[in-house]
PDB file of N, CA and C in Angstrom:
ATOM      1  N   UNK A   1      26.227  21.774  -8.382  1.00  0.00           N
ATOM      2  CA  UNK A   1      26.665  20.659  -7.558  1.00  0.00           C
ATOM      3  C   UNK A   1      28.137  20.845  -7.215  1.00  0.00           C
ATOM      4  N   UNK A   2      28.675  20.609  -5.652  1.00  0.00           N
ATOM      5  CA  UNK A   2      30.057  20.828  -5.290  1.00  0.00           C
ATOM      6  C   UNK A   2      30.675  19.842  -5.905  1.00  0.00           C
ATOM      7  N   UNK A   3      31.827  19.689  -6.042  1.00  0.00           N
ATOM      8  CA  UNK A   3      32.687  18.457  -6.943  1.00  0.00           C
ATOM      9  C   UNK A   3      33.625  18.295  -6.192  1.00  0.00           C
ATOM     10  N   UNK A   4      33.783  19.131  -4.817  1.00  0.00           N
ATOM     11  CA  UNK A   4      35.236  19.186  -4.000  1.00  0.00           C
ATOM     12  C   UNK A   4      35.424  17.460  -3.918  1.00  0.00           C
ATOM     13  N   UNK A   5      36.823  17.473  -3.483  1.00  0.00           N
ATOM     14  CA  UNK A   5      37.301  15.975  -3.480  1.00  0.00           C
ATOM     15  C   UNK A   5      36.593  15.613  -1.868  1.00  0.00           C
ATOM     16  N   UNK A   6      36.606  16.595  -1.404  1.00  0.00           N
ATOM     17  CA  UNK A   6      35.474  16.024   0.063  1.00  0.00           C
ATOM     18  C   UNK A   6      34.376  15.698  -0.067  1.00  0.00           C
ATOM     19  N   UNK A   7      33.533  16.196  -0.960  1.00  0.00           N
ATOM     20  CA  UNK A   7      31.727  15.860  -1.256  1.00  0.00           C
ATOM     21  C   UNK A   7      31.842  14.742  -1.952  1.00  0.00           C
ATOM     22  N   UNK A   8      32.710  14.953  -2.697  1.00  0.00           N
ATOM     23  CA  UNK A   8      33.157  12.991  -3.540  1.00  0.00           C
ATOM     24  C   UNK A   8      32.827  12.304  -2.458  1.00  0.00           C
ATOM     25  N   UNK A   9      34.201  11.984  -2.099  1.00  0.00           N
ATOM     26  CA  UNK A   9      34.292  11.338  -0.531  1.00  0.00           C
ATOM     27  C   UNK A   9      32.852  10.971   0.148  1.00  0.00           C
ATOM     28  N   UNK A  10      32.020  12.171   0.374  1.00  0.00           N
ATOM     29  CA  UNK A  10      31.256  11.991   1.353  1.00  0.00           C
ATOM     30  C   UNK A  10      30.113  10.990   0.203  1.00  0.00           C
ATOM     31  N   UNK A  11      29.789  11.311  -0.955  1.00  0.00           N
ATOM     32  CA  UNK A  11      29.056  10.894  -1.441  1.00  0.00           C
ATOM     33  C   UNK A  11      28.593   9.336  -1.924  1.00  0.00           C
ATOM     34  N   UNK A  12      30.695   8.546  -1.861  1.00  0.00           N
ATOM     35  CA  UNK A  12      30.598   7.600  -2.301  1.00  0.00           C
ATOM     36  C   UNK A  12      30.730   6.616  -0.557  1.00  0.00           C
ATOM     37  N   UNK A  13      31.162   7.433   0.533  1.00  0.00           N
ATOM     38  CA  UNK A  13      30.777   6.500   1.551  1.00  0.00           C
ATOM     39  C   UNK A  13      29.407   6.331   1.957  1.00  0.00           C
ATOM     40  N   UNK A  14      28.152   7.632   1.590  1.00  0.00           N
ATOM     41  CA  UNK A  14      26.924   6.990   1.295  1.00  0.00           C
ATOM     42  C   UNK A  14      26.220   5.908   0.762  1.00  0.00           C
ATOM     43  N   UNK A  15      26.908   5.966  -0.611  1.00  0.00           N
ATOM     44  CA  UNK A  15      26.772   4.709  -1.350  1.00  0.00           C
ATOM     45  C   UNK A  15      27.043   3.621  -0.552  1.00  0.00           C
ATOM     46  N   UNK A  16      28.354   3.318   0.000  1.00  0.00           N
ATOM     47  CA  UNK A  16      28.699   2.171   0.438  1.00  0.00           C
ATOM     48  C   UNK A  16      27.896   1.682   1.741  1.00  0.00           C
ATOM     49  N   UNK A  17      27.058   2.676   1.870  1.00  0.00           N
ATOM     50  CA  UNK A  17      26.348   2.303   3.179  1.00  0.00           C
ATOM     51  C   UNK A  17      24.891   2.032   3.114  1.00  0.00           C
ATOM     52  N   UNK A  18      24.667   0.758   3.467  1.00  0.00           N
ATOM     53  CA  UNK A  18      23.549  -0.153   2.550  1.00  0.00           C
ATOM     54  C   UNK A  18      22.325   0.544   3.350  1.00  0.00           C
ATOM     55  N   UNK A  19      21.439   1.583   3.205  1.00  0.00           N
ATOM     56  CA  UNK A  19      20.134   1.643   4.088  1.00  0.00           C
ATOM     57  C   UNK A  19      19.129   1.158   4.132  1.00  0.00           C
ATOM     58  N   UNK A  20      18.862   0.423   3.451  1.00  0.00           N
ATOM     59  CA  UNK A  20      17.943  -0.626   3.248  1.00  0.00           C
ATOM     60  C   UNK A  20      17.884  -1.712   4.177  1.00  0.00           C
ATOM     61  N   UNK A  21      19.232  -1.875   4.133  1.00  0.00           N
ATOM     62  CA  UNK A  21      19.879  -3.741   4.814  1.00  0.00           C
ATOM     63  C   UNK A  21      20.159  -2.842   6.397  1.00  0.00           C
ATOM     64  N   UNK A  22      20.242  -1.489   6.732  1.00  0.00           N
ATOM     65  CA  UNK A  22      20.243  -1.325   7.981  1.00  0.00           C
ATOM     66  C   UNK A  22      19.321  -1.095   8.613  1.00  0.00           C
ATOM     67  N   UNK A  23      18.257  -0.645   7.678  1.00  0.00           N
ATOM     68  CA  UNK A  23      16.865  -0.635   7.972  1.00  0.00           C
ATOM     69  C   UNK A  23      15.832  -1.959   8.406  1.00  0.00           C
ATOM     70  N   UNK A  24      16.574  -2.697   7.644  1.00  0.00           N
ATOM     71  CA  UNK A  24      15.507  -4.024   7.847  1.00  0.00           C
ATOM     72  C   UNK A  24      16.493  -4.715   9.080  1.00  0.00           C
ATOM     73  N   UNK A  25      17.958  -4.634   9.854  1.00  0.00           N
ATOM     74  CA  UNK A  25      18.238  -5.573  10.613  1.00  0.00           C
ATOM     75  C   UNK A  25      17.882  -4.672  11.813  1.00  0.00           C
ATOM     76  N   UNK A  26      17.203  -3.286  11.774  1.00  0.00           N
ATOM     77  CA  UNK A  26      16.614  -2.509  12.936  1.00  0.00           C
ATOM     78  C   UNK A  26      15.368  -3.176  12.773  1.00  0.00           C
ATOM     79  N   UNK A  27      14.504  -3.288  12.193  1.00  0.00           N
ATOM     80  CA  UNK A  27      13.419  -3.432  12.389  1.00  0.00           C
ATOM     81  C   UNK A  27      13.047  -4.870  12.921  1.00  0.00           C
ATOM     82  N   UNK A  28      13.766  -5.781  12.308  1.00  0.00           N
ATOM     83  CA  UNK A  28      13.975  -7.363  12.835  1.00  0.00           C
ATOM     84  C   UNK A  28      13.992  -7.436  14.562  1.00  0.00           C
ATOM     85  N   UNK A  29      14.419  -6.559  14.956  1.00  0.00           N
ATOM     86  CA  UNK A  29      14.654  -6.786  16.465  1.00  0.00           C
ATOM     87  C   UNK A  29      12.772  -6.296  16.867  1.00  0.00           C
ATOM     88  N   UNK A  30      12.157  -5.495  16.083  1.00  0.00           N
ATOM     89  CA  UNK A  30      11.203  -4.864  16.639  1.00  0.00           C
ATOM     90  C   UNK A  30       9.708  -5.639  15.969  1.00  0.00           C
ATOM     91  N   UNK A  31       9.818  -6.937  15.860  1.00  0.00           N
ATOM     92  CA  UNK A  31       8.400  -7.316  15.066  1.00  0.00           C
ATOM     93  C   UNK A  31       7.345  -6.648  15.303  1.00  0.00           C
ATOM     94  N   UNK A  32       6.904  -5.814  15.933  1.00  0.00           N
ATOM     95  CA  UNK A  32       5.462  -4.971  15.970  1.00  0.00           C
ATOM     96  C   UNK A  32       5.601  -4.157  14.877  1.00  0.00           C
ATOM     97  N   UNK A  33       6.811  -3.534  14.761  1.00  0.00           N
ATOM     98  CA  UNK A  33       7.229  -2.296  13.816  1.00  0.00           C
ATOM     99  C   UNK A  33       7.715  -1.570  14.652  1.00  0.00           C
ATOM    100  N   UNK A  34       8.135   0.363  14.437  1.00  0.00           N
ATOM    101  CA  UNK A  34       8.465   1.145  14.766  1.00  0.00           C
ATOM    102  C   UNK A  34       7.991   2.475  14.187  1.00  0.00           C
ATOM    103  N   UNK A  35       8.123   3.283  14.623  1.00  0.00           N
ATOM    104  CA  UNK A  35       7.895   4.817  14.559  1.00  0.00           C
ATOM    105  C   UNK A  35       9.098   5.122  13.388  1.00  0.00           C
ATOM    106  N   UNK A  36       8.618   5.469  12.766  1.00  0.00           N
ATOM    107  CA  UNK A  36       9.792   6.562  11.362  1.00  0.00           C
ATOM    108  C   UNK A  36      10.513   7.348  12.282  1.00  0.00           C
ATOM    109  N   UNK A  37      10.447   7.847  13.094  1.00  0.00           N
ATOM    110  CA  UNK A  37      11.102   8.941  13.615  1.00  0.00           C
ATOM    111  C   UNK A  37      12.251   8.593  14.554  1.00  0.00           C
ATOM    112  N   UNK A  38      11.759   7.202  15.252  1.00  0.00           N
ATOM    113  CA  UNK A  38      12.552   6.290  15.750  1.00  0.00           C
ATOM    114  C   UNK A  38      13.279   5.383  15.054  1.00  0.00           C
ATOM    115  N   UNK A  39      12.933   5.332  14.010  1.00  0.00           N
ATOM    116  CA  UNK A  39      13.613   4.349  13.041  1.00  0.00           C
ATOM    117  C   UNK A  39      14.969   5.360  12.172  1.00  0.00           C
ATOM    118  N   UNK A  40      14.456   6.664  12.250  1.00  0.00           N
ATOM    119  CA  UNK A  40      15.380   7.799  11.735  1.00  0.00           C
ATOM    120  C   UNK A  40      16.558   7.290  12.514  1.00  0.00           C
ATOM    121  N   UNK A  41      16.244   7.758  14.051  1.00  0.00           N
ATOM    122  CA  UNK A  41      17.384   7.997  14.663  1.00  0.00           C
ATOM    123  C   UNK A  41      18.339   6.868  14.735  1.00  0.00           C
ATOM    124  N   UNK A  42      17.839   5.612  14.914  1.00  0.00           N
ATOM    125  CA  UNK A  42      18.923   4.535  14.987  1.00  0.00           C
ATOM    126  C   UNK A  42      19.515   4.394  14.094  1.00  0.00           C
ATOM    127  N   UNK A  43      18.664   4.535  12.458  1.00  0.00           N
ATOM    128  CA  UNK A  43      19.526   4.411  11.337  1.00  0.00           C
ATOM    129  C   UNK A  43      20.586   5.068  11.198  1.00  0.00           C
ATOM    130  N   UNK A  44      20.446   6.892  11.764  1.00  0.00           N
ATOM    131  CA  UNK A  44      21.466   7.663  11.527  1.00  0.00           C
ATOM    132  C   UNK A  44      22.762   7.383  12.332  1.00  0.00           C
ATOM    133  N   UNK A  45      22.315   6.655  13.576  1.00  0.00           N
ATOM    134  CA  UNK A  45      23.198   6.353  14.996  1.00  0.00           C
ATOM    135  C   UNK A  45      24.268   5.430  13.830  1.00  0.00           C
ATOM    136  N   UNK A  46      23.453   4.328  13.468  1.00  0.00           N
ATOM    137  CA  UNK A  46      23.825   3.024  12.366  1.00  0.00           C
ATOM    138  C   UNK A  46      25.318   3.627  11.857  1.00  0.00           C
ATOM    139  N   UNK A  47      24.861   4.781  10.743  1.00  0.00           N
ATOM    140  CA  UNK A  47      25.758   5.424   9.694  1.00  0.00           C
ATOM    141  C   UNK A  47      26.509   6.005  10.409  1.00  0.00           C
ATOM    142  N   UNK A  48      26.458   6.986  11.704  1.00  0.00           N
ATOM    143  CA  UNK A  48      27.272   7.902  12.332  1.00  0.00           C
ATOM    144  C   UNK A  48      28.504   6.465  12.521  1.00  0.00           C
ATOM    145  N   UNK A  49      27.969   5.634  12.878  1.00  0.00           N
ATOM    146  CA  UNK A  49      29.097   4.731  13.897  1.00  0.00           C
ATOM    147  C   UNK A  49      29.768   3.978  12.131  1.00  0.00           C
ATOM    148  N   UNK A  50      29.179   3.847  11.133  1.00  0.00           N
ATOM    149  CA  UNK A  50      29.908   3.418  10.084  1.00  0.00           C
ATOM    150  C   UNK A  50      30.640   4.379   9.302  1.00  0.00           C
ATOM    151  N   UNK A  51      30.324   5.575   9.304  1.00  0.00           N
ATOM    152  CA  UNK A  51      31.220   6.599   8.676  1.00  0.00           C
ATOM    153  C   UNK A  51      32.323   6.972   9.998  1.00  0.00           C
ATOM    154  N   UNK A  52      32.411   6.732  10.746  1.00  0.00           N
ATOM    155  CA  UNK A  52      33.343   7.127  11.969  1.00  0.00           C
ATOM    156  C   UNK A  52      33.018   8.471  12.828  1.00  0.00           C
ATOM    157  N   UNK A  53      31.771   8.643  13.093  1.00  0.00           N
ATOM    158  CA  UNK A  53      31.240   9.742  13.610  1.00  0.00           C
ATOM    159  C   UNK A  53      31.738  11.215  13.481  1.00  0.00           C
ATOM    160  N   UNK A  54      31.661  10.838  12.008  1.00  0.00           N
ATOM    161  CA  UNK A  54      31.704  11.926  11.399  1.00  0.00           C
ATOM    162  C   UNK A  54      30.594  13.316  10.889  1.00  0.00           C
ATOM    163  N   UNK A  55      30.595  14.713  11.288  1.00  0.00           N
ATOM    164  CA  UNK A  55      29.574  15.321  10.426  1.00  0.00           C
ATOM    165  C   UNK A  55      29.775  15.701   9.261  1.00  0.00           C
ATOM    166  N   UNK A  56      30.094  15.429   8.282  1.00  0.00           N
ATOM    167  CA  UNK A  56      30.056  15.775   6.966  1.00  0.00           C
ATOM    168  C   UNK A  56      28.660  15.453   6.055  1.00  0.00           C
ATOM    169  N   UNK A  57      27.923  14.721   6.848  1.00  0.00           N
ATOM    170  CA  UNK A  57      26.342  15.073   5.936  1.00  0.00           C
ATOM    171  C   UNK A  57      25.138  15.700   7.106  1.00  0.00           C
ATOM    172  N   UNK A  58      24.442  16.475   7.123  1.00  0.00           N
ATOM    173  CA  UNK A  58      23.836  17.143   7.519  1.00  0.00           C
ATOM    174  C   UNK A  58      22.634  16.596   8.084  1.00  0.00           C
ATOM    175  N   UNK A  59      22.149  16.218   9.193  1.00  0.00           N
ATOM    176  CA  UNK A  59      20.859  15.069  10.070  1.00  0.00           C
ATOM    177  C   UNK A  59      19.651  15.311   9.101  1.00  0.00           C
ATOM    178  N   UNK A  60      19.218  16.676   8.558  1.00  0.00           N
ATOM    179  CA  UNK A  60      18.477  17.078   7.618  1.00  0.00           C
ATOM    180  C   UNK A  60      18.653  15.884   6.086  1.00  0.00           C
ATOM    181  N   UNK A  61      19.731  16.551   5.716  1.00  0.00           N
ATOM    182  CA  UNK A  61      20.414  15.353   4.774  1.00  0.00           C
ATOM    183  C   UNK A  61      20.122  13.646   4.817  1.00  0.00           C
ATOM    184  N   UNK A  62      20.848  13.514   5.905  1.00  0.00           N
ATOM    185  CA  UNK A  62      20.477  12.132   6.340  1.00  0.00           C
ATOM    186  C   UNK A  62      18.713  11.370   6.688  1.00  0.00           C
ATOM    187  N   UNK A  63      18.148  12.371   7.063  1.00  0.00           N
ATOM    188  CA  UNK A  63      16.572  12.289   7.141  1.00  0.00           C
ATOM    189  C   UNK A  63      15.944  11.864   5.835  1.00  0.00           C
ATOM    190  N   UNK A  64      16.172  12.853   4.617  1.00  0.00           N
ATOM    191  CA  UNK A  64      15.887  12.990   3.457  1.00  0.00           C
ATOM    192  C   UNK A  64      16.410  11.645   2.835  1.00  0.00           C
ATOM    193  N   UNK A  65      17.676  11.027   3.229  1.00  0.00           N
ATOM    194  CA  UNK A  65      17.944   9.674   2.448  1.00  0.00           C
ATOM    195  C   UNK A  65      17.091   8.507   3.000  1.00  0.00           C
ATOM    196  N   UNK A  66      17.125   8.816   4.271  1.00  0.00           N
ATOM    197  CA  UNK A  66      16.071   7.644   4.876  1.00  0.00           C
ATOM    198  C   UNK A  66      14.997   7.928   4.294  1.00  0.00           C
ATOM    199  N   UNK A  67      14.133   8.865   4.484  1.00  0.00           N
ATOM    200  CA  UNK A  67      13.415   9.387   3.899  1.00  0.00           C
ATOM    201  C   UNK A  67      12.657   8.306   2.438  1.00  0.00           C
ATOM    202  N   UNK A  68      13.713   8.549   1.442  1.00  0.00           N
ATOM    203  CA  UNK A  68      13.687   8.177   0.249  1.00  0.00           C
ATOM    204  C   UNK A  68      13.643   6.784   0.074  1.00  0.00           C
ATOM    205  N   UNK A  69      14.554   6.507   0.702  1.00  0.00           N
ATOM    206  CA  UNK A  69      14.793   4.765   1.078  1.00  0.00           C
ATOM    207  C   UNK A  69      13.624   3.639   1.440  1.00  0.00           C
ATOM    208  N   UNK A  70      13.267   4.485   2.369  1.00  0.00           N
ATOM    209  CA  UNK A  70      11.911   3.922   3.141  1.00  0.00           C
ATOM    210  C   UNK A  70      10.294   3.739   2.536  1.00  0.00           C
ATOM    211  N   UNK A  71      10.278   5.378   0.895  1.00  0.00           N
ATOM    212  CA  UNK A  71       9.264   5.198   0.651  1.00  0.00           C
ATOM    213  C   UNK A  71       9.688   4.108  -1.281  1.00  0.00           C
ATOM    214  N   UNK A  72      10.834   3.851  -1.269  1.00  0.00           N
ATOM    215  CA  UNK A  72      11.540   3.142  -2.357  1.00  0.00           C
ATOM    216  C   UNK A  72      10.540   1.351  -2.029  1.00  0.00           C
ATOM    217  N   UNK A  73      11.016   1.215  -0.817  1.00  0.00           N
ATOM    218  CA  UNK A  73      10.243   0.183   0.147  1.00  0.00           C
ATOM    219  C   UNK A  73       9.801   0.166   0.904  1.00  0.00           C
ATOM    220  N   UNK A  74       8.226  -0.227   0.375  1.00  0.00           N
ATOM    221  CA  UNK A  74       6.922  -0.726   1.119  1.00  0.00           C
ATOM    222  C   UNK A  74       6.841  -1.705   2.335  1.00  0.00           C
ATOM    223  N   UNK A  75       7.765  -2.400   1.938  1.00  0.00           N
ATOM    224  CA  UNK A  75       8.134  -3.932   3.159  1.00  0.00           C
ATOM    225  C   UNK A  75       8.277  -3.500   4.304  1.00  0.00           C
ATOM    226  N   UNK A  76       8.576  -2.254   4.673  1.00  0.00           N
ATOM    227  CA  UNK A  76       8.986  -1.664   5.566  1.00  0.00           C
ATOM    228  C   UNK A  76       7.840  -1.891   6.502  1.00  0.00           C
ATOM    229  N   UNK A  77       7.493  -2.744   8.415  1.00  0.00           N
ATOM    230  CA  UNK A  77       6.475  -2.222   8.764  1.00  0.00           C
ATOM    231  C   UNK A  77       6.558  -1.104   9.900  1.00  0.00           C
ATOM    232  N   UNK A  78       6.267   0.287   9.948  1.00  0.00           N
ATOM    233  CA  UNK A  78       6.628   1.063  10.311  1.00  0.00           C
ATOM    234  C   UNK A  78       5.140   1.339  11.519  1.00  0.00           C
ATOM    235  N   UNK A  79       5.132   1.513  12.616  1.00  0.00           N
ATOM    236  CA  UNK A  79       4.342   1.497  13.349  1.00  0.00           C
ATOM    237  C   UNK A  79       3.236   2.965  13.598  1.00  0.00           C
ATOM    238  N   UNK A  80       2.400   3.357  13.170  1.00  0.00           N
ATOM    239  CA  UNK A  80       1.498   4.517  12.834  1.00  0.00           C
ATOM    240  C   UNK A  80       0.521   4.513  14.701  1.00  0.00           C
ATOM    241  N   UNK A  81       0.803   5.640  14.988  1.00  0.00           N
ATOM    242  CA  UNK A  81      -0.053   5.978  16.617  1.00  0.00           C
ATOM    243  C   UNK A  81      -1.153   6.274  15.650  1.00  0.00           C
ATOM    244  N   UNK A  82      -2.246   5.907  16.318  1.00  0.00           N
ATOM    245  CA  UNK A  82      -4.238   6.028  15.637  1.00  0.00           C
ATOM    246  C   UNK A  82      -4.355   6.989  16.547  1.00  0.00           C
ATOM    247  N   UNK A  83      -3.659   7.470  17.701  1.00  0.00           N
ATOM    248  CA  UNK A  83      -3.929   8.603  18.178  1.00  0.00           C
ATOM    249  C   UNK A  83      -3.491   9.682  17.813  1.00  0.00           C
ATOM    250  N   UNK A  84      -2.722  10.080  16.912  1.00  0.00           N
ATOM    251  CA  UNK A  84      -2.276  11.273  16.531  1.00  0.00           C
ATOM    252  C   UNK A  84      -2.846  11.334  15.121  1.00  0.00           C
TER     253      UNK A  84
END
């Protein structure tokens, strides 16, 4: 694991950035639900514009936290195509 004083940094403005609570005031606008993939991107848009559009975590990276977040909570209603 890196320990640089930058990965600090990057690690604890993750923390401070609630994905849960940005997840659910995206989805509030969308009562049907949404697409994960669409729900990716706004979240990351979310964080880009709260970390100061910065790249220091990797969209891969950032996928993987949503990712995690999303299957942490079920509440989530996320919109599934029956055609694919």
């Amino acid at each position: 694991m890196d320990s640089s004083p930058s990965n600090i940094e990057n690690q604890e403005k993750s923390i401070k950035f609630n994905w849960c609570a940005a997840c659910e005031e995206i989805l509030q606008n969308f009562p049907t639900g949404l697409r994960e993939k669409t729900l990716r991107k706004k979240v990351i848009e979310k964080y880009r514009t709260f970390d100061g559009n910065s790249n220091t975590i990797s969209d891969s990276k950032l996928k993987t936290i949503i990712r995690e977040e999303l299957s942490k909570n079920s509440n989530f209603f996320l919109y599934i195509d029956p055609s694919k």
